[in-house]
N, C-alpha and C. Protein backbone atom coordinates (compact mmCIF):
# COMPACT_ATOMS: atom_id res chain seq x y z
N UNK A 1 3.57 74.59 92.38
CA UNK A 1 4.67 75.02 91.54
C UNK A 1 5.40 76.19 92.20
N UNK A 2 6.41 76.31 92.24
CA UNK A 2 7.68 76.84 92.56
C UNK A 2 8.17 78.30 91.60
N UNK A 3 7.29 78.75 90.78
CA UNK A 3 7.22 79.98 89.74
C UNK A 3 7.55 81.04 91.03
N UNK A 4 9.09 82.25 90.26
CA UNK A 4 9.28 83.40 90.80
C UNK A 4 9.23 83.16 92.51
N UNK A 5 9.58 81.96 92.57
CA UNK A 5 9.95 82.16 94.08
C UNK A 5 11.36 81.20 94.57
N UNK A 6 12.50 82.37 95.05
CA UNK A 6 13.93 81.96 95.19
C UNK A 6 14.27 81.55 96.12
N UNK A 7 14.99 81.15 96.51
CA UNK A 7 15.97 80.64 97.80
C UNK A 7 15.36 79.50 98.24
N UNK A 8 15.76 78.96 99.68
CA UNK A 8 15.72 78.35 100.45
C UNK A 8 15.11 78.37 101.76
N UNK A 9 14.52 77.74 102.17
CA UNK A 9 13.46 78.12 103.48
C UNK A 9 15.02 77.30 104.28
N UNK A 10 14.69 76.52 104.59
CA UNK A 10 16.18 75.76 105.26
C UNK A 10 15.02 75.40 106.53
N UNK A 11 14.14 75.13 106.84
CA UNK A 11 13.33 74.56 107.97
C UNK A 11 13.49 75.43 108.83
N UNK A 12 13.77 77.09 108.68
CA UNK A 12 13.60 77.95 109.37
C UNK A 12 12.57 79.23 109.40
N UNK A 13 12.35 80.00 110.57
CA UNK A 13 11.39 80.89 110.28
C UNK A 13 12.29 82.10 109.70
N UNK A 14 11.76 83.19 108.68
CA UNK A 14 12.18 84.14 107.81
C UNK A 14 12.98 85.00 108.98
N UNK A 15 12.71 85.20 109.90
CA UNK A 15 13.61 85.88 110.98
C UNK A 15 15.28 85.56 111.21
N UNK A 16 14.56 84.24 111.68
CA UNK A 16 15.92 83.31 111.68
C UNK A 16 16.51 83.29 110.68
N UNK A 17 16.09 82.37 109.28
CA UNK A 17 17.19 82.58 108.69
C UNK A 17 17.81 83.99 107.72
N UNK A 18 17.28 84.85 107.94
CA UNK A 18 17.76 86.30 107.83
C UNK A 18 19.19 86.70 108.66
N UNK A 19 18.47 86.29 109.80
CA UNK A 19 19.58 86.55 111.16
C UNK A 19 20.93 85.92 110.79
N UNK A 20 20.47 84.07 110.38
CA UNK A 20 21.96 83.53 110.32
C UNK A 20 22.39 83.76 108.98
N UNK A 21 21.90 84.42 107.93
CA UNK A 21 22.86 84.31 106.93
C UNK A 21 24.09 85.72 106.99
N UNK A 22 23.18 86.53 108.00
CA UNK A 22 23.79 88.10 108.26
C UNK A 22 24.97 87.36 108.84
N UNK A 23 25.04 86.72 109.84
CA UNK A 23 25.73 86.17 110.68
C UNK A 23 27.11 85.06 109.89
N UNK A 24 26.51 84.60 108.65
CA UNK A 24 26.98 83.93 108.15
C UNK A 24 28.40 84.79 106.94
N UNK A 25 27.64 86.10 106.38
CA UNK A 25 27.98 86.85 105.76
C UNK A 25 29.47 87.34 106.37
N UNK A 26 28.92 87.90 107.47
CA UNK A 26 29.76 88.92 108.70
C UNK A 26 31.19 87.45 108.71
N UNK A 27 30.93 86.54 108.94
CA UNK A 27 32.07 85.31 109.46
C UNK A 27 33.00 85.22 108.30
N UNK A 28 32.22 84.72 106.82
CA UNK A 28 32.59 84.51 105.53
C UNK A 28 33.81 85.76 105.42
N UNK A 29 33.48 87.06 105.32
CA UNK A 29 34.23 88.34 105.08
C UNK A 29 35.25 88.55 106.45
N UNK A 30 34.83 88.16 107.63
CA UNK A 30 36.18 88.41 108.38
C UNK A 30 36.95 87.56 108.45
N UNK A 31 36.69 86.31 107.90
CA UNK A 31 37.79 84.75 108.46
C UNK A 31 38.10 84.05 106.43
N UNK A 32 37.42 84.77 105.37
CA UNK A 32 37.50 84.40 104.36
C UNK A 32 37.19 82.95 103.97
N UNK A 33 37.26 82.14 105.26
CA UNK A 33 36.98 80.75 104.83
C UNK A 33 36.16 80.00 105.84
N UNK A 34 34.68 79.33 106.02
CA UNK A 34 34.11 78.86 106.58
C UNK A 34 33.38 77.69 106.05
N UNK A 35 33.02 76.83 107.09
CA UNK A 35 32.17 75.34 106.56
C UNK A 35 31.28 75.57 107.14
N UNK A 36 30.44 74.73 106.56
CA UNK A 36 28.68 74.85 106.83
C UNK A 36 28.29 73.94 105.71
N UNK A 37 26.72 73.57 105.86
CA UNK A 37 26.26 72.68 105.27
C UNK A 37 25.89 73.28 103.95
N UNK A 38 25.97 72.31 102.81
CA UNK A 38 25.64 72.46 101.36
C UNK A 38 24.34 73.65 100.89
N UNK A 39 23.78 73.27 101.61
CA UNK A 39 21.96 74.42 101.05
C UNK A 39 23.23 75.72 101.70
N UNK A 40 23.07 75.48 102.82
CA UNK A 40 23.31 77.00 103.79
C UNK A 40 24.43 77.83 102.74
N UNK A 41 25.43 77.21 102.21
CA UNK A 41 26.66 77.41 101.46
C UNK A 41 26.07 78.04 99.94
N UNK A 42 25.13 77.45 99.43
CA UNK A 42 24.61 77.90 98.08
C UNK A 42 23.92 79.20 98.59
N UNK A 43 23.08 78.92 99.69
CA UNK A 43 22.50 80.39 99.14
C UNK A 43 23.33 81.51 99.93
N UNK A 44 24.33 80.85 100.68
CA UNK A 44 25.45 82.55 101.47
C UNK A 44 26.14 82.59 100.19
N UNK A 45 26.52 82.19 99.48
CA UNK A 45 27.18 82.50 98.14
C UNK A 45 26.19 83.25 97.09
N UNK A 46 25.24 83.60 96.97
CA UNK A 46 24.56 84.30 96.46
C UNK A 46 24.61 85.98 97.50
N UNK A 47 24.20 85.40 98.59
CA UNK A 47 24.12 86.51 99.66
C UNK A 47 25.39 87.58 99.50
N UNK A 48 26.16 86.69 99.79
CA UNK A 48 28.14 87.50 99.77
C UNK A 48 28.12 87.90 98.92
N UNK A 49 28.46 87.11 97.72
CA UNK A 49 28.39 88.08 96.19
C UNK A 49 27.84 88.83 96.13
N UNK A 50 26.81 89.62 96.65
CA UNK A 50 25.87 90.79 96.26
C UNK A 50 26.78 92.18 97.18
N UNK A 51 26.92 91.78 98.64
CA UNK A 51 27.54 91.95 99.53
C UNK A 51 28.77 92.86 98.71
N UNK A 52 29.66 92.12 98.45
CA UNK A 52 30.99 92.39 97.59
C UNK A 52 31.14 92.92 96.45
N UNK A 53 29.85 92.98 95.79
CA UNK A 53 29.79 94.08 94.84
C UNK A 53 29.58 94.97 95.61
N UNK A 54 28.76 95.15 96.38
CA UNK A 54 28.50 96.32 97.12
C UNK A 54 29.98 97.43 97.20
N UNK A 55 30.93 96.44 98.15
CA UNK A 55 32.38 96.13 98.83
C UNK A 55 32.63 97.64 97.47
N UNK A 56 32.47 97.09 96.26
CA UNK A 56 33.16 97.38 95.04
C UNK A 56 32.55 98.81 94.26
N UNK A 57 31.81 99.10 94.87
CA UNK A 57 31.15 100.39 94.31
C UNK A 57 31.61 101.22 95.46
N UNK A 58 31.94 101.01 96.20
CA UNK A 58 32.48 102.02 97.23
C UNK A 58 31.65 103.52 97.50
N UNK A 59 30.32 103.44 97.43
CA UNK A 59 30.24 104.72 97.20
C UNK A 59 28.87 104.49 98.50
N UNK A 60 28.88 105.88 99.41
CA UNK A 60 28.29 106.01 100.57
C UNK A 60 26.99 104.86 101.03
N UNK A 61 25.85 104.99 99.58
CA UNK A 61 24.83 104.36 99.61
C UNK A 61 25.51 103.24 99.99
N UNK A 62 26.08 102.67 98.71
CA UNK A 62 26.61 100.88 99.23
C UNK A 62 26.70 100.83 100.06
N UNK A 63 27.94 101.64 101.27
CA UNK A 63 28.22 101.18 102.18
C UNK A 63 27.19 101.10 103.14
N UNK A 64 25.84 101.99 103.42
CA UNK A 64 24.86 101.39 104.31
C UNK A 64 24.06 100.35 104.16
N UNK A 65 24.14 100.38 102.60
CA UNK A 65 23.54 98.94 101.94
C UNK A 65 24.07 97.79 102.71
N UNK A 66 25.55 98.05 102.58
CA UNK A 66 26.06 96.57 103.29
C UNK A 66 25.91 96.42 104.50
N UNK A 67 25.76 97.63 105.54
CA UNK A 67 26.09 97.77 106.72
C UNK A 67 24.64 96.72 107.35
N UNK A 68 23.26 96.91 106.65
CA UNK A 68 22.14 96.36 107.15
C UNK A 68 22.61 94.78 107.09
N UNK A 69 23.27 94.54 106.44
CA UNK A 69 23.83 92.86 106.36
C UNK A 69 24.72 92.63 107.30
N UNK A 70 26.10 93.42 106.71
CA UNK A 70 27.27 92.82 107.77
C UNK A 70 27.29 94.19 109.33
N UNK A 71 26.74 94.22 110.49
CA UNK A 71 27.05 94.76 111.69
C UNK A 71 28.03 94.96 112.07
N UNK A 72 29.46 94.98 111.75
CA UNK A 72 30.17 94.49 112.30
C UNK A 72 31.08 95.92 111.98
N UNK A 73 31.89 97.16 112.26
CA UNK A 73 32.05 98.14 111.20
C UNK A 73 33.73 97.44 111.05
N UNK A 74 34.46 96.95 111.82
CA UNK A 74 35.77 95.93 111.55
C UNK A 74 35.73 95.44 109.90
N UNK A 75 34.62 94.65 110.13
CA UNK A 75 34.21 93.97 108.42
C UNK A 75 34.07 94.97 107.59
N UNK A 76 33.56 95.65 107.85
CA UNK A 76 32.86 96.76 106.17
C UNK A 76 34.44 97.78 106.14
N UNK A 77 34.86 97.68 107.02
CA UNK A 77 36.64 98.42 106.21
C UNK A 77 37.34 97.62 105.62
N UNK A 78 36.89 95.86 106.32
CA UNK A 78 37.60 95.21 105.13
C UNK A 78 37.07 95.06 104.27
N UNK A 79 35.68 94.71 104.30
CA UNK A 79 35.18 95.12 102.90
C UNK A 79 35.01 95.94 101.83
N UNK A 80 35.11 97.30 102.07
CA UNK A 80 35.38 98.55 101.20
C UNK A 80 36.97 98.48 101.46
N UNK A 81 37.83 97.80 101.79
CA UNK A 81 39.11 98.34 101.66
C UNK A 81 39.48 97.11 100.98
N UNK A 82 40.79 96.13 101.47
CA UNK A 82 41.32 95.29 101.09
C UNK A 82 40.37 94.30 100.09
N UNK A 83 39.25 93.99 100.29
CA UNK A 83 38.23 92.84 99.54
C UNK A 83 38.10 93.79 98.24
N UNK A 84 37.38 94.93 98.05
CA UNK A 84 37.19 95.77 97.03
C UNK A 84 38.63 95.80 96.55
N UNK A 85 39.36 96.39 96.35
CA UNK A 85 40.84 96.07 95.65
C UNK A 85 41.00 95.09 95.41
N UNK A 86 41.40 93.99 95.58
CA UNK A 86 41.15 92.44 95.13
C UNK A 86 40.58 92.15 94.60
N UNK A 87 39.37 92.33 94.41
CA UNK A 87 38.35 91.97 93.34
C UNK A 87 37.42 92.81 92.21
N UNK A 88 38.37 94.39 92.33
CA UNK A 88 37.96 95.32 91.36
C UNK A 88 37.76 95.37 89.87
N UNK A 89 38.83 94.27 89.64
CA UNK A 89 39.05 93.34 87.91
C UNK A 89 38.05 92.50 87.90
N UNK A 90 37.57 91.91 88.68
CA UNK A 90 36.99 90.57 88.81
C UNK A 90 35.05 91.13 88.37
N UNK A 91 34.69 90.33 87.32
CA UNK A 91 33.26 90.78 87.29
C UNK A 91 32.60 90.05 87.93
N UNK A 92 32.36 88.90 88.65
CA UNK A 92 31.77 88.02 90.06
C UNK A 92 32.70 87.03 89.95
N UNK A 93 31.53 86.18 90.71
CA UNK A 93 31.94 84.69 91.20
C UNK A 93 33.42 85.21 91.92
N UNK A 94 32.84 85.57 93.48
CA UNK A 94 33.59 85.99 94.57
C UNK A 94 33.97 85.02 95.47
N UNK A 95 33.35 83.97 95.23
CA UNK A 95 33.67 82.82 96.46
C UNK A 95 33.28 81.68 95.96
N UNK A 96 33.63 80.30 96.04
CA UNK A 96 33.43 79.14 95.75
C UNK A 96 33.01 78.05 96.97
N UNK A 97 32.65 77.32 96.56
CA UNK A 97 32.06 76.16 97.44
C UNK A 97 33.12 75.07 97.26
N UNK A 98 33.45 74.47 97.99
CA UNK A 98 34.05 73.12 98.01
C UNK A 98 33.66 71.98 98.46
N UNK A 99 33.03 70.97 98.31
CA UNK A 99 32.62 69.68 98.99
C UNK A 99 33.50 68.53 100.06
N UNK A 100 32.78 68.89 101.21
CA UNK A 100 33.83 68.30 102.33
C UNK A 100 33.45 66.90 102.33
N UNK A 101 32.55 66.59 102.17
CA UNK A 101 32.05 65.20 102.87
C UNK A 101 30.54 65.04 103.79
N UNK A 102 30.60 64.24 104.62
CA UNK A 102 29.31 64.21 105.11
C UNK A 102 29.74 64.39 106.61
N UNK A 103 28.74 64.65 107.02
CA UNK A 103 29.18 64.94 108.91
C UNK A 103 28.61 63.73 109.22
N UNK A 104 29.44 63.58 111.06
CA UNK A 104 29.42 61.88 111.20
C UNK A 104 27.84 62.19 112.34
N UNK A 105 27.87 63.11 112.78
CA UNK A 105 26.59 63.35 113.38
C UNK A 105 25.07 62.69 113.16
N UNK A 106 24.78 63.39 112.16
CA UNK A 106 23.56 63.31 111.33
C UNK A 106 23.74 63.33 109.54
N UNK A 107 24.92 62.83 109.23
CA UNK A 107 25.44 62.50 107.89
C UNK A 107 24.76 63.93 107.09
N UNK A 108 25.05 65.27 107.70
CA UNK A 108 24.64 66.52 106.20
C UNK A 108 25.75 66.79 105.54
N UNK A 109 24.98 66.50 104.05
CA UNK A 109 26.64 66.83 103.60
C UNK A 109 27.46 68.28 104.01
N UNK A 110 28.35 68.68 104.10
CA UNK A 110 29.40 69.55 104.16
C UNK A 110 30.14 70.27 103.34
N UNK A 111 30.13 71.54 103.45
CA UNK A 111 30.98 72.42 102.52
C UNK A 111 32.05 73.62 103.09
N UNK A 112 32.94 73.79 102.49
CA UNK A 112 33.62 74.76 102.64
C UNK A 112 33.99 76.16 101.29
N UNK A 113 33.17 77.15 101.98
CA UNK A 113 32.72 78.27 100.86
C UNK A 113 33.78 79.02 101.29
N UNK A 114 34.39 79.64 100.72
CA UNK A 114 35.81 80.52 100.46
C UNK A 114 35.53 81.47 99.75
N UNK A 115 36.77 82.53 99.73
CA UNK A 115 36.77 83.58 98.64
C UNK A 115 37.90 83.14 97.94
N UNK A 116 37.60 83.21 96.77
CA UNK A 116 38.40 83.20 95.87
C UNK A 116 39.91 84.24 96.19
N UNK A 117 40.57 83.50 95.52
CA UNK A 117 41.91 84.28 95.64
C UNK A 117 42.31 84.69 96.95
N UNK A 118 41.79 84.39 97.72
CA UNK A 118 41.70 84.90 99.56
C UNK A 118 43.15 84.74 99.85
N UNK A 119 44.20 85.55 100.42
CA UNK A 119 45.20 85.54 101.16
C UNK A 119 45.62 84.90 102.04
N UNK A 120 46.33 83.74 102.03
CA UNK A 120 46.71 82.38 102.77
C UNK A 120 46.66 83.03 104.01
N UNK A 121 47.34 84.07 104.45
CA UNK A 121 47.77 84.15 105.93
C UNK A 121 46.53 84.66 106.73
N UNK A 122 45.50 84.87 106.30
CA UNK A 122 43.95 85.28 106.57
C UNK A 122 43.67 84.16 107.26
N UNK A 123 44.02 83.00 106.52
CA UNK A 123 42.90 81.60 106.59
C UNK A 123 43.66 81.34 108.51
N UNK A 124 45.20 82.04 108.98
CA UNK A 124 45.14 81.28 110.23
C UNK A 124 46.24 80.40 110.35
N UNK A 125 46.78 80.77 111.42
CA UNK A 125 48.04 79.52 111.91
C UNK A 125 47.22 78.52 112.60
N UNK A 126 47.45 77.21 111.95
CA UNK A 126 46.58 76.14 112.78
C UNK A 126 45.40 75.86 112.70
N UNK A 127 44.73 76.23 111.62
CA UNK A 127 43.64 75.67 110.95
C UNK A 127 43.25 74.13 111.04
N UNK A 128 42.78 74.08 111.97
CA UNK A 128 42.49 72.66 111.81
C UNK A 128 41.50 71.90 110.74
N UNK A 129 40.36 72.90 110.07
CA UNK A 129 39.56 72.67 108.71
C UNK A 129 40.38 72.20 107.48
N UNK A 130 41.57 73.06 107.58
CA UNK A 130 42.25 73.20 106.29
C UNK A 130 43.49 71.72 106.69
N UNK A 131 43.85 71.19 107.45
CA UNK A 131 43.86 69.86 107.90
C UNK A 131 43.40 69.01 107.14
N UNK A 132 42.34 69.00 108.26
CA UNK A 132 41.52 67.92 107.92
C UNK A 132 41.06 67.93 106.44
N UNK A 133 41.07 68.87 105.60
CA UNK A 133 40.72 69.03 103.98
C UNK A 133 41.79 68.82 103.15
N UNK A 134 42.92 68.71 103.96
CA UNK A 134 44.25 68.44 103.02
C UNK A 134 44.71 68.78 101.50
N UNK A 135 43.27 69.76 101.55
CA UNK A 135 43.94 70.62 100.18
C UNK A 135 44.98 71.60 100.06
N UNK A 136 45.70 72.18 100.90
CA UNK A 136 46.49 72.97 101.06
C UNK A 136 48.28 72.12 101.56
N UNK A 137 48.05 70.72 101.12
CA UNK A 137 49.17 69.89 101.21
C UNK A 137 49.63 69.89 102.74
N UNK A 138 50.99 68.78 102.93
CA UNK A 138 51.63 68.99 104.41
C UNK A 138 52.55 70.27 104.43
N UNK A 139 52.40 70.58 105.89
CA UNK A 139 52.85 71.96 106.21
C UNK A 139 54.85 71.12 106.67
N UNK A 140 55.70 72.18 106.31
CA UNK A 140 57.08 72.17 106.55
C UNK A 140 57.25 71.40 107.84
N UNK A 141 58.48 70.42 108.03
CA UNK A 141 58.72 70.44 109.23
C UNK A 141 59.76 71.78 109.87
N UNK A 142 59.10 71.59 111.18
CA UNK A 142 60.07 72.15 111.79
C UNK A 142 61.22 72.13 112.64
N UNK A 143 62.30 72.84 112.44
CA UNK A 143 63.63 72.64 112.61
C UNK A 143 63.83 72.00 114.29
N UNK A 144 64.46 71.28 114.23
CA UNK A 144 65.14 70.56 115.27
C UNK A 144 66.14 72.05 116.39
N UNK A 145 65.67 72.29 117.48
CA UNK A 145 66.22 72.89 118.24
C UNK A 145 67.98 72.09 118.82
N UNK A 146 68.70 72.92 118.79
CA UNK A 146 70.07 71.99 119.08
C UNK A 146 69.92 71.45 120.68
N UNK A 147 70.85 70.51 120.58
CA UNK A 147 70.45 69.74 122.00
C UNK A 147 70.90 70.77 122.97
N UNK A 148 70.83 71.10 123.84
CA UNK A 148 71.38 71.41 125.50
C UNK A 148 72.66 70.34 125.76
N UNK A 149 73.68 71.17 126.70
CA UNK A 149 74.71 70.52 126.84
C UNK A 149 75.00 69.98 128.11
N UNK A 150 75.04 68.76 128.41
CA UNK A 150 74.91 67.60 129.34
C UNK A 150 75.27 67.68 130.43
N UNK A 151 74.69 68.05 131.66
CA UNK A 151 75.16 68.17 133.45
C UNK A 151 75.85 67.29 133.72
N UNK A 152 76.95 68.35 134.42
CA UNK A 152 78.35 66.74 134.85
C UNK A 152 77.43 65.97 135.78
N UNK A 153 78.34 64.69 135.69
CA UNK A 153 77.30 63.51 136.32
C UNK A 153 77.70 63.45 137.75
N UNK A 154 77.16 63.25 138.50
CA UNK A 154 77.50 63.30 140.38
C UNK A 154 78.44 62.55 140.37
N UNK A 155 79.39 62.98 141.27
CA UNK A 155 80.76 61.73 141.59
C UNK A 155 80.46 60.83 142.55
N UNK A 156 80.89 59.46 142.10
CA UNK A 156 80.44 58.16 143.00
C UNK A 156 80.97 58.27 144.61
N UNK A 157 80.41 57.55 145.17
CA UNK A 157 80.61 57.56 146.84
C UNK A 157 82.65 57.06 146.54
N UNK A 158 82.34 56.56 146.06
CA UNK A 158 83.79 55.92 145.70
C UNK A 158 84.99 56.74 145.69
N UNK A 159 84.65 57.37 144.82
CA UNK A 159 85.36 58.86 144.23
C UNK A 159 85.35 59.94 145.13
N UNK A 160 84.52 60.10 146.04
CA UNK A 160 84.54 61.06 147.38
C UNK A 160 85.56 60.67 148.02
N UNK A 161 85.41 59.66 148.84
CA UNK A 161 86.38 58.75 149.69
C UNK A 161 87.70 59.26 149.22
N UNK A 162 88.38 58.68 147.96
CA UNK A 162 89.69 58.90 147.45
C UNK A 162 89.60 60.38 147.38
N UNK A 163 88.62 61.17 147.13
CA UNK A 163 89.56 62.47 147.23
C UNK A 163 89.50 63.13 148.91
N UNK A 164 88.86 62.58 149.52
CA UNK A 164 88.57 62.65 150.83
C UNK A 164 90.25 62.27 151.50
N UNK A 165 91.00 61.28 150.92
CA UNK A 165 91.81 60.61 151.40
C UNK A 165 93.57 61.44 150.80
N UNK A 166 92.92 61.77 149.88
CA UNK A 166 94.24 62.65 149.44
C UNK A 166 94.38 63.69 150.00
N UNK A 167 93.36 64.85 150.70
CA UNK A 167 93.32 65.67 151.53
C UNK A 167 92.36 66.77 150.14
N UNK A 168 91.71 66.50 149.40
CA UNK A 168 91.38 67.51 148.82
C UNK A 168 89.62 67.88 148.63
């Protein structure tokens, strides 16, 4: 029986998956939007959320609190800065899961865990995830550059001759 004992082993040793969810955390908060497989996605969504409250108390402790998670000190200004403002109203549920499908590899299913409310221009010019997920609809075309204007065409052997012959 399974009594008072949480998470997910994920067929890894406690090192490891410590390592990749830090790793996972750190990606989630600087790129706002990442895929990964379904287990891995449930429990970094527990992970982050804790994370982001942290973000939200702003106060010294937190921030070393978070720092043992996310390494990165780039991340933890966005996290005590821009992420904490954004989600200061908000009492959780900081990020959502989305269901991609299955991978053609080894068929695991697939997810894409986000932050909520996350700032489009974060996610990236050229996203190829957000593509291939076609939740974010077709992107604008873009404008037709005007043509270039057409090189006179060489004058025929023909046309030499005659002006050859007129003296010019």
């Amino acid at each position: 029986m399974k009594h008072r004992v949480a998470g997910r082993r994920l067929d890894r040793t406690t090192e490891h998956r410590i390592a990749m969810f830090r790793n996972q955390v750190t990606s989630l908060l600087r790129h706002e939007r990442i895929v990964t497989t379904t287990p891995k996605a449930k429990e970094l969504k527990r992970i982050a959320d804790k994370v982001i409250t942290l973000g939200k108390k702003g106060t010294a402790h937190a921030r070393r609190i978070a720092f043992r998670d996310v390494r990165d000190p780039e991340v933890i200004e966005k996290l005590f800065g821009p992420i904490a403002e954004r989600y200061a109203a908000r009492a959780g549920g900081y990020s959502r899961i989305i269901h991609k499908g299955k991978r053609h590899g080894d068929n695991a299913d697939m997810s894409i865990i986000e932050l909520v409310d996350r700032v489009t221009a974060a996610a990236g010019k050229g996203d190829a995830d957000e593509a291939k997920a076609g939740k974010a609809g077709k992107a604008p075309k873009a404008e037709k550059a005007p043509k270039a204007e057409k090189a006179p065409k060489a004058e025929k052997k023909s046309d030499k001759k005659a002006k050859k012959a007129k003296g010019e």
